[in-house]
Protein backbone atom coordinates (compact mmCIF):
# COMPACT_ATOMS: atom_id res chain seq x y z
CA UNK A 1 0.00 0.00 0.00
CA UNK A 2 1.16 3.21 -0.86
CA UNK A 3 2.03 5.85 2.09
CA UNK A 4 -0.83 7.38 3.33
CA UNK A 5 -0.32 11.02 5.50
CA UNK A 6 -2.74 13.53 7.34
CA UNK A 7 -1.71 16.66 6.27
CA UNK A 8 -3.06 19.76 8.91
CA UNK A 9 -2.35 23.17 8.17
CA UNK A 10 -3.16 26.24 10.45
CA UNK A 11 -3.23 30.29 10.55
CA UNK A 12 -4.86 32.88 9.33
CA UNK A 13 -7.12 32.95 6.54
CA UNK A 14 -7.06 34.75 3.23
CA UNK A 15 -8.00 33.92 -0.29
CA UNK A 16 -5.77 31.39 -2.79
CA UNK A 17 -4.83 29.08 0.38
CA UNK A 18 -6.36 25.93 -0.85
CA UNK A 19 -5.49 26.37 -4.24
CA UNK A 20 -1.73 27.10 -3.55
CA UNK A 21 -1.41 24.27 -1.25
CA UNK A 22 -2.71 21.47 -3.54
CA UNK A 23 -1.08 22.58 -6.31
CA UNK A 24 1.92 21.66 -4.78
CA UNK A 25 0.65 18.07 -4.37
CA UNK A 26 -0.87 18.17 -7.97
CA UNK A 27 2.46 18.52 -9.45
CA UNK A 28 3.85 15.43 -7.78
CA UNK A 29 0.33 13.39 -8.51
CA UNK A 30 -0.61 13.49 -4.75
CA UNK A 31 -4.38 11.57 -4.67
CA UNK A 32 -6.35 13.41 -1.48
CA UNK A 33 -8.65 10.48 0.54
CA UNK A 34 -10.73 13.21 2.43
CA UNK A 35 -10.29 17.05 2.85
CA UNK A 36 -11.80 19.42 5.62
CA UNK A 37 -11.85 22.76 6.50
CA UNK A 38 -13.08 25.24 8.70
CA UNK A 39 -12.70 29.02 9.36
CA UNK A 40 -13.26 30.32 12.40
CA UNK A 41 -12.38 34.75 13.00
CA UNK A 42 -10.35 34.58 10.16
CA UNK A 43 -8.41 31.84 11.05
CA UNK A 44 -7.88 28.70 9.06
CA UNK A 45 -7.69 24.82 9.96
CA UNK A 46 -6.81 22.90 7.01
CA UNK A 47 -6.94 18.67 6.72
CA UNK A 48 -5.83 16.76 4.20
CA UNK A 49 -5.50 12.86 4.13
CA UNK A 50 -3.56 11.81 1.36
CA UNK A 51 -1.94 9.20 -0.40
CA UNK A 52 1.66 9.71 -1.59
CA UNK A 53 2.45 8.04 -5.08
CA UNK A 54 4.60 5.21 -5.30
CA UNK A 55 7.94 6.52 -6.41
CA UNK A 56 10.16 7.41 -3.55
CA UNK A 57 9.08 11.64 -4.18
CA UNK A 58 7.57 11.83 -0.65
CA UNK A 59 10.16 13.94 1.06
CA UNK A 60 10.24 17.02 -1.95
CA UNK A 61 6.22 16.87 -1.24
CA UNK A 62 6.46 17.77 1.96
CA UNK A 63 10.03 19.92 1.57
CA UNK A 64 7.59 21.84 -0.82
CA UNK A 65 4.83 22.31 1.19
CA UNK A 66 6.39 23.22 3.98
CA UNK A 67 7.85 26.13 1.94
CA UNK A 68 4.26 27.03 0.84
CA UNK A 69 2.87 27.04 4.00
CA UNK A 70 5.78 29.40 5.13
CA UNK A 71 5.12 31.81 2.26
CA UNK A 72 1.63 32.33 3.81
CA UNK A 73 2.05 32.74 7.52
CA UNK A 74 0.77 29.13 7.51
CA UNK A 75 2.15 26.12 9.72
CA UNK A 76 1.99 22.51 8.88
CA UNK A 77 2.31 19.14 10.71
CA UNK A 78 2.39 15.40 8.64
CA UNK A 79 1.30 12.07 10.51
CA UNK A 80 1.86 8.93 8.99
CA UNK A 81 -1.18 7.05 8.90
CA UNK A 82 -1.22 3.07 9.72
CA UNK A 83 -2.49 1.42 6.96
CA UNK A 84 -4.49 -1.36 9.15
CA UNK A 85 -6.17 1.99 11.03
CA UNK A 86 -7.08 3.57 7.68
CA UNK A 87 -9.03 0.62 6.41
CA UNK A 88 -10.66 0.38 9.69
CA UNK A 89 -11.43 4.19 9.25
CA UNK A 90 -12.80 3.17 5.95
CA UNK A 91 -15.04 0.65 7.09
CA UNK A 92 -16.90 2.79 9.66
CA UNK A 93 -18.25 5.11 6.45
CA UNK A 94 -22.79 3.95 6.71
CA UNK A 95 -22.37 3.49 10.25
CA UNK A 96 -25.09 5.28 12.08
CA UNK A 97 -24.31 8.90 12.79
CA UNK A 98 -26.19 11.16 14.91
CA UNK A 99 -26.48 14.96 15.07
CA UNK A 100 -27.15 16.91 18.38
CA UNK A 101 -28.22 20.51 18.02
CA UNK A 102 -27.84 22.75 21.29
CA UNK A 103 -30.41 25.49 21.58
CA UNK A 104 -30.27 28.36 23.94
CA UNK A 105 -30.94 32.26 24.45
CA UNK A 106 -26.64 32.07 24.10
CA UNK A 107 -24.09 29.29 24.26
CA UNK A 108 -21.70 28.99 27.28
CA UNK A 109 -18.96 27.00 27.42
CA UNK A 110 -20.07 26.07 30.52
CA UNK A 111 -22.77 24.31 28.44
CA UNK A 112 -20.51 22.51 25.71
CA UNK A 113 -17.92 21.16 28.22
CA UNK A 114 -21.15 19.37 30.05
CA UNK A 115 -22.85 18.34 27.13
CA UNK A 116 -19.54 16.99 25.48
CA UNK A 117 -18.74 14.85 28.91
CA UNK A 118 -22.52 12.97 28.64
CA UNK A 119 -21.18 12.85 24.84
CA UNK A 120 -17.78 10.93 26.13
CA UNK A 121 -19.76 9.15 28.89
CA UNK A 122 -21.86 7.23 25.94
CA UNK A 123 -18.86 6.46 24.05
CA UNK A 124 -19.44 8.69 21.14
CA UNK A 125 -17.32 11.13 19.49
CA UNK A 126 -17.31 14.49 18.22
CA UNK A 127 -16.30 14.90 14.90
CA UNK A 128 -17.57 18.40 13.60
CA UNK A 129 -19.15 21.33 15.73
CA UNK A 130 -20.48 23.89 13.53
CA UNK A 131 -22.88 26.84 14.65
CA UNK A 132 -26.10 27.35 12.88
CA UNK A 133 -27.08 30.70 14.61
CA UNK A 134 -26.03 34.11 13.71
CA UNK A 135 -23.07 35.98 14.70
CA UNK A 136 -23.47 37.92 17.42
CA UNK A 137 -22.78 41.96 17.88
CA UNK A 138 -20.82 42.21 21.57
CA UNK A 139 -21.81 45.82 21.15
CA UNK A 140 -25.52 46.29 19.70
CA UNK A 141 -28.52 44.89 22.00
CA UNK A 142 -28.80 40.90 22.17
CA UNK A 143 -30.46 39.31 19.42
CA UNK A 144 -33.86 37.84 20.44
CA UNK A 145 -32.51 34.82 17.98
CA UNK A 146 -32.10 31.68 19.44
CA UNK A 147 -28.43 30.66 19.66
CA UNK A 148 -27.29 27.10 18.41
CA UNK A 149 -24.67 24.86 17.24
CA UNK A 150 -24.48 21.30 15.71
CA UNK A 151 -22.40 18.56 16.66
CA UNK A 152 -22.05 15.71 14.49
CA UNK A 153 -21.63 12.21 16.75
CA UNK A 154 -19.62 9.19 15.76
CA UNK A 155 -20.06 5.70 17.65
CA UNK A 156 -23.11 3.58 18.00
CA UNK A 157 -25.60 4.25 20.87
CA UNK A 158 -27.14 1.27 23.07
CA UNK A 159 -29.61 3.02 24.27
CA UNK A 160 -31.87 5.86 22.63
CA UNK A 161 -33.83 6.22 24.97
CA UNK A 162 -31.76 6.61 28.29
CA UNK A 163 -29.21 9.31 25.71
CA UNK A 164 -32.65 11.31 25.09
CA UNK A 165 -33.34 11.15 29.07
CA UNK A 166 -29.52 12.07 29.94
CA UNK A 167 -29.69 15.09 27.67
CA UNK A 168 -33.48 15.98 28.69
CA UNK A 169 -32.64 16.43 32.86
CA UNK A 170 -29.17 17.84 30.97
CA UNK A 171 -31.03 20.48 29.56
CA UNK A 172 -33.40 21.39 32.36
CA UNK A 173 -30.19 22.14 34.51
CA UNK A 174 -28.19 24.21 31.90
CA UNK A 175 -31.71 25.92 31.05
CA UNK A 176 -30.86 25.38 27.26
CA UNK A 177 -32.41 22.55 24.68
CA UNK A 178 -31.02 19.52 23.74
CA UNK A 179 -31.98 17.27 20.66
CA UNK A 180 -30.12 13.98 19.10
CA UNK A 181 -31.53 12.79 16.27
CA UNK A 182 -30.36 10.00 14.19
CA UNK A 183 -28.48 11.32 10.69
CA UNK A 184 -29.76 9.30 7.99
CA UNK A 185 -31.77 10.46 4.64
CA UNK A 186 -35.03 11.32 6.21
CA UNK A 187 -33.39 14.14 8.49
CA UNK A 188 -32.50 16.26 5.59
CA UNK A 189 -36.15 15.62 3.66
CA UNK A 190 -38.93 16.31 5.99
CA UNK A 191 -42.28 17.71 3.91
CA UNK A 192 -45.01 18.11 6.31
CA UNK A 193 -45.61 19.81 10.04
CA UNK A 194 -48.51 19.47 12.25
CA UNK A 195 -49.01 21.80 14.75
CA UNK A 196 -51.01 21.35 17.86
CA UNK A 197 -52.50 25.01 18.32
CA UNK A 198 -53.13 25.90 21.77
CA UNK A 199 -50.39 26.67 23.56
CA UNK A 200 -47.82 26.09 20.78
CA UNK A 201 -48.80 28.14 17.57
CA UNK A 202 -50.61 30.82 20.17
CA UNK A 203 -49.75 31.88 23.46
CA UNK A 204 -53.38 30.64 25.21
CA UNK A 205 -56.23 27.48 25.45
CA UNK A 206 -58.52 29.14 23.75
CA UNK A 207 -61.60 27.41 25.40
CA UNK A 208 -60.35 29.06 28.67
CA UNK A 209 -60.47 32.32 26.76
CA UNK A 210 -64.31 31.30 26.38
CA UNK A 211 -64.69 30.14 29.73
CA UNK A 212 -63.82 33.77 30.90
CA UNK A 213 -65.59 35.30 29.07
CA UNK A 214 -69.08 32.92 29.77
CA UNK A 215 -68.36 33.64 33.42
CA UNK A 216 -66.75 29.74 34.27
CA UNK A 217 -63.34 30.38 33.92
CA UNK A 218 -62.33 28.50 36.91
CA UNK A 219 -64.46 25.26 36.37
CA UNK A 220 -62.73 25.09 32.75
CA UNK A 221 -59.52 26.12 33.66
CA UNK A 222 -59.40 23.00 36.06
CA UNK A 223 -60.61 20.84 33.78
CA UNK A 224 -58.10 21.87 30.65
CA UNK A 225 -54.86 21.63 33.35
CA UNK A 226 -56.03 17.69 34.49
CA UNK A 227 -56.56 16.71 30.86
CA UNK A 228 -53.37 18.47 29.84
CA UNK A 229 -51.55 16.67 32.31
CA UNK A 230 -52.92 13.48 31.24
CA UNK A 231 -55.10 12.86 34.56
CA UNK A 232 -58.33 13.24 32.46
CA UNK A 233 -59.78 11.22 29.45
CA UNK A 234 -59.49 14.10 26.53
CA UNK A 235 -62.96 13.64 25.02
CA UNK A 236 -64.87 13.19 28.32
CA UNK A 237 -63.36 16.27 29.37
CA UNK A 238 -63.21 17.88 26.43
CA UNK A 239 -67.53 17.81 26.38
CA UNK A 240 -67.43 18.42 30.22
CA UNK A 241 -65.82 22.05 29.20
CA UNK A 242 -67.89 22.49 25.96
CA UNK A 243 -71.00 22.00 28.31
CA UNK A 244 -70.31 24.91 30.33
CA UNK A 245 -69.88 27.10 27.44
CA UNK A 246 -73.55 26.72 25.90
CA UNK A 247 -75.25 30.02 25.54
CA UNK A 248 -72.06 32.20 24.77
CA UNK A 249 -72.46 34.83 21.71
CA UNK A 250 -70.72 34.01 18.50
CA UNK A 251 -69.79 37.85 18.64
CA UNK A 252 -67.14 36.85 21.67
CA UNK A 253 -65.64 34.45 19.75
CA UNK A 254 -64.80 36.95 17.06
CA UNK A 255 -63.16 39.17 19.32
CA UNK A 256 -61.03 36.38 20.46
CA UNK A 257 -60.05 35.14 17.23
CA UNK A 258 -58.62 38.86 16.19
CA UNK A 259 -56.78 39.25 19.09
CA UNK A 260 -55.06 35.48 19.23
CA UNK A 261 -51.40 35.70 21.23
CA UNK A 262 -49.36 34.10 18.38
CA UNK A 263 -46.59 32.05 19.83
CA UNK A 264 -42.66 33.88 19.48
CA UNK A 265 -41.00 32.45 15.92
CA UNK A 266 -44.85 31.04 14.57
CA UNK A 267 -43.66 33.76 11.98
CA UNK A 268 -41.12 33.60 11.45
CA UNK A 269 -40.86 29.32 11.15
CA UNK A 270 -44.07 28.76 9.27
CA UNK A 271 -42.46 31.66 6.76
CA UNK A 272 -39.40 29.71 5.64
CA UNK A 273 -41.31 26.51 6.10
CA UNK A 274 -43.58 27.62 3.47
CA UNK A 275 -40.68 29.07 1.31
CA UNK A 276 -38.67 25.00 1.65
CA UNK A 277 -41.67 23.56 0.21
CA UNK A 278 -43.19 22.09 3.43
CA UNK A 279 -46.98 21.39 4.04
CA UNK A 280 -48.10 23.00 7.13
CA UNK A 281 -51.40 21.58 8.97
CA UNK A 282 -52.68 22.70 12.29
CA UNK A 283 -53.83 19.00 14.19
CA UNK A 284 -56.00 20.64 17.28
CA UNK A 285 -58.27 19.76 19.86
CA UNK A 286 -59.45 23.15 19.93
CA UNK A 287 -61.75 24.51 17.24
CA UNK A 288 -62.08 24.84 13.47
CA UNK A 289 -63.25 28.60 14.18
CA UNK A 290 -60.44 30.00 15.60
CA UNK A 291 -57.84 27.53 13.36
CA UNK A 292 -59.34 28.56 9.99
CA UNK A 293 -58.46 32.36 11.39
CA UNK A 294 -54.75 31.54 12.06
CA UNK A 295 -54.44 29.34 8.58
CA UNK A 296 -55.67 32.72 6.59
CA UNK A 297 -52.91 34.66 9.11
CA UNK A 298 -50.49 32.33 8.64
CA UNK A 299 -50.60 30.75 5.66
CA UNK A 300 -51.76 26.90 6.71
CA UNK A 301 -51.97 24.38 4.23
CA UNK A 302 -54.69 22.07 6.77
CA UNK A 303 -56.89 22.36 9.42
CA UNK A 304 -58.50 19.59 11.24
CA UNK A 305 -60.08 20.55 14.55
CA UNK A 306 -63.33 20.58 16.42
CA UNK A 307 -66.33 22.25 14.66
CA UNK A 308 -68.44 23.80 16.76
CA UNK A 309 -72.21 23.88 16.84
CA UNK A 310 -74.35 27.44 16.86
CA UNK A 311 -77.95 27.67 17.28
CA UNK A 312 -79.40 31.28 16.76
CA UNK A 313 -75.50 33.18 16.91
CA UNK A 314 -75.04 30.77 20.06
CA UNK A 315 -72.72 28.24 21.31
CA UNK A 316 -75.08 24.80 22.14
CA UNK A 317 -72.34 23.52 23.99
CA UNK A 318 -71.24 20.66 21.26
CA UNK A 319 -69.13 19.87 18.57
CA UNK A 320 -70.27 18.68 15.04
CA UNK A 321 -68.44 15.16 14.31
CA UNK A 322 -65.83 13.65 16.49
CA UNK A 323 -63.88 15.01 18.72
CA UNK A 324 -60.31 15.35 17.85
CA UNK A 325 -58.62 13.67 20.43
CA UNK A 326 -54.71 12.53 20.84
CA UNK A 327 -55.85 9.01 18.63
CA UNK A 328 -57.58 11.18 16.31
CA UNK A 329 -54.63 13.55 15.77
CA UNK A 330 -52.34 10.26 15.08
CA UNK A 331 -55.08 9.17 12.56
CA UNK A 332 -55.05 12.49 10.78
CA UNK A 333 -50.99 13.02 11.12
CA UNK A 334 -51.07 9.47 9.02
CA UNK A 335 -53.67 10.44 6.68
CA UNK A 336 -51.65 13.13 5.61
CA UNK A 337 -48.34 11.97 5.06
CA UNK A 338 -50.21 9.12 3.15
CA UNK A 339 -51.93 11.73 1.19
CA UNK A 340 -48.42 13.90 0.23
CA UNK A 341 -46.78 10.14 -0.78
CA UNK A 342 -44.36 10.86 2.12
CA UNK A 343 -43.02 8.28 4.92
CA UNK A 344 -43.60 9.25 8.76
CA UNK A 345 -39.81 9.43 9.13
CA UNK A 346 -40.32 12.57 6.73
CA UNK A 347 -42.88 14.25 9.53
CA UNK A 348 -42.58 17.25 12.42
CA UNK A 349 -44.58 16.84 14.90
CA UNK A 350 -44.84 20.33 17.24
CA UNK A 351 -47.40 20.16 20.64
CA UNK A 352 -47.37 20.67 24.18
CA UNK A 353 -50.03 18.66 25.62
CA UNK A 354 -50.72 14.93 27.07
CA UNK A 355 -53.01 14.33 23.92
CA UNK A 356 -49.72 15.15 21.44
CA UNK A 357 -48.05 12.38 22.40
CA UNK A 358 -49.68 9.86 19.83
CA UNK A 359 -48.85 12.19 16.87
CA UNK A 360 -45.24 13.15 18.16
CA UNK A 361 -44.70 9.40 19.05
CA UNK A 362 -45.36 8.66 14.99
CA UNK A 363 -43.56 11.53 13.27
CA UNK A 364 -40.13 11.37 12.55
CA UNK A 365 -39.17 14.63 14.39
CA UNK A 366 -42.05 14.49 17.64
CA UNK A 367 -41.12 17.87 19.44
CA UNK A 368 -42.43 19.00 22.83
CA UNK A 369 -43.11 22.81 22.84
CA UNK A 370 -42.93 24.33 26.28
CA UNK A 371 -44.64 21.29 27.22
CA UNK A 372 -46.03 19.81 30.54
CA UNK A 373 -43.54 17.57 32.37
CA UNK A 374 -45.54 14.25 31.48
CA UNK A 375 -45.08 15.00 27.63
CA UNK A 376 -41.35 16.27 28.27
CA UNK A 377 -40.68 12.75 29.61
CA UNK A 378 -42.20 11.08 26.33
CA UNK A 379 -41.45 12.85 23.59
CA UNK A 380 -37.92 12.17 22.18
CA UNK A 381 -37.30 15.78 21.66
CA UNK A 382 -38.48 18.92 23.63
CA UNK A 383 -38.10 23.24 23.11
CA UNK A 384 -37.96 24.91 26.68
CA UNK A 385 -35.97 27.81 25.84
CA UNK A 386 -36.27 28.97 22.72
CA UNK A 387 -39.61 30.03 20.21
CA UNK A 388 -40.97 28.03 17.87
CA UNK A 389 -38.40 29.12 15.59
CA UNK A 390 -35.69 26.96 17.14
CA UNK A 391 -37.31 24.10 15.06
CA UNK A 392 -35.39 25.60 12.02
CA UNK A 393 -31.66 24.75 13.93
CA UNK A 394 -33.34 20.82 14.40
CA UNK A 395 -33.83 20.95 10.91
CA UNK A 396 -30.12 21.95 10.33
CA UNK A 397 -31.03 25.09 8.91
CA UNK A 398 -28.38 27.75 9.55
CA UNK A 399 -28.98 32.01 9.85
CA UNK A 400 -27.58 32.69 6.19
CA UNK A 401 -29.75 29.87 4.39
CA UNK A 402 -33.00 31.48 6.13
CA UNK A 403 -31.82 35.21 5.26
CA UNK A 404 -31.34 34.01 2.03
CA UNK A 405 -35.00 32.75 2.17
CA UNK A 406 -36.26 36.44 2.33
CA UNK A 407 -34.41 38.19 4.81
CA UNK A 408 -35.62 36.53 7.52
CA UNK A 409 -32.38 37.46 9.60
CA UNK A 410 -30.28 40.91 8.87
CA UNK A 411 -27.48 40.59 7.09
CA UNK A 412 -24.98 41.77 9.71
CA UNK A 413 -25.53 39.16 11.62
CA UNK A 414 -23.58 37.03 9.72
């Protein structure tokens, strides 16, 4: 086997670097086995694993380089590779490979040092850390953008479940979010999201909005918090609530619909969503009335929710059809990617409540959204920290891709 040597270079960056450098190993017919680089402040780390040819012309190679390298403020260092350690390097390539995306109102290292020891503790590896956020001005007013970088993990994991629990209680002590996901194909193609509505796409359960205004507030309120928890059958409760609300004027529920809290980054996210292509539905055990008003705000492909029944401009206190419960919203999740020719693996999930958890258990991303503990615990990924937008770092989208979307971030932040 010919010789095989990892090349790194180092220093600071400027334009021609690459070039200059492997034209140097062009001219002695240098073959390069893998290449990456990364510039951070305007300096330069530079790998190169190559294979030297056969005649004995590896010393002038690196006598050459090394002149190079001095000519632009660069240094250089050459390992010799084992051959037996290469081919095992070789036979690792469609292994699994998982990404972890850190989410926060800012990144400490504080943060990175403990998330890379529960890395080390699982015997994984880091072997790229690239941030996905903005840059940051140390002298304008904080960004209200989320903060995030990416690590990409090497090694296989035993356990899913217990790594998703590890960086869950993790995350609730650092105060930042913390999502693994596994990197294969359907990662980088999802095409639909379904969004609970209350309490995720707007800041509020609407049917205690109603309940306030009907005067029962409290009875409702009680209600919604036991089923949300999971302590309460969804439909049983669900017509328990509606029950109290018979006799309200349709007139309320306008004035409630205009004046709907919409959840920080809705906007924002469901704007580049729309731009990539997705298909957007709203999957809510609220109600058709006050969905249909944040699909014509927000540009929503789908609503399914509960339709509610009016007798004379009044609320009778029941829903037409069935209610949408957390089966229901599974049923209709399926329906839909079945509908788009798509695979579940291909599907974002986004709620907050106990009845969530059968659509986020199906969809290949299931995210929690500022969710109740119970549905914290279950779902394999959770957003405590961070708006709704933060679902565009899980993605792997980074700040320049969604400015170059439509300016969705100013350009000095880059």
């Amino acid at each position: 086997m010919r010789e095989i040597v990892q090349i790194d270079i180092a220093g600071p960056d400027r334009p021609g670097i690459t070039m200059a450098l492997t034209e140097v190993l062009a001219r002695d017919d240098v073959a390069v086995l893998d290449i990456g680089q990364s510039v951070i402040h305007d300096t330069l780390a530079l790998g190169m694993l190559v294979e030297l040819p056969e005649e004995p012309a590896g010393c002038p190679v690196f006598k050459e380089l090394l002149f190079a390298a001095h000519d632009l403020g660069l240094s250089v260092r050459f390992t010799p590779v084992d051959p037996d350690h290469y081919e095992d390097w070789v036979a690792e390539q469609g292994k699994a490979r998982h990404i972890l995306t850190l989410l926060g109102r800012e990144i400490t290292a504080a943060q990175i040092s403990e998330v890379a020891g529960v890395v080390t503790k699982n015997g994984l590896n880091i072997e790229q850390i690239t941030r996905l956020s903005g840059r940051v001005s140390r002298r304008s007013a904080r960004s209200s953008r989320p903060a995030s970088v990416q690590l990409w993990l090497k090694g296989p994991v035993a356990d899913v479940g217990a790594l998703h629990a590890s960086f869950l209680e993790l995350g609730r002590h650092l105060e930042v979010d913390i999502a693994i996901q596994e990197d294969d194909i359907f990662r980088r193609n999802r095409r639909l999201v379904c969004f609970d509505m209350d309490s995720t796409l707007i800041q509020t359960e609407v049917i205690d909005e109603l309940a306030a205004a009907a005067g029962v507030g409290e009875q409702v309120a009680a209600i919604t918090e036991r089923a949300m928890r999971g302590e309460l059958d969804f439909s049983e409760s669900f017509r328990q609530r509606m029950a109290l609300l018979e006799g309200l004027d349709e007139a309320v529920l306008a004035g409630i619909a205009e004046r709907l809290p919409i959840t920080d980054g809705a906007e924002r996210l469901i704007r580049a969503l729309k731009q990539l292509g997705y298909r957007v539905a709203i999957l809510s055990g609220g109600f058709t009335y006050f969905a249909e008003h944040l699909q014509r705000r927000l540009g929503i492909d789908d609503v399914h929710a509960n339709a509610l029944e009016f007798e004379n401009g009044r609320l009778t206190g029941r829903v037409i059809g069935r209610v949408v419960d957390g089966q229901r919203k599974a049923e209709l999740l399926r329906e839909l990617a079945e509908r788009e020719g798509i695979r579940l693996e291909q599907v974002i999930a986004v709620g907050d409540g106990a009845n969530d958890l059968p659509m986020l258990s199906i969809a290949g991303l299931g995210i929690a959204f500022h969710a109740k503990p119970l549905v914290k615990e279950q779902a394999r990924h959770s957003i405590a920290t961070v708006g709704l937008d933060g679902i565009l770092y899980l993605i792997g989208m980074r700040e320049r891709d969604l400015d170059a979307l439509g300016g969705s971030a100013p350009a000095s932040s880059q």
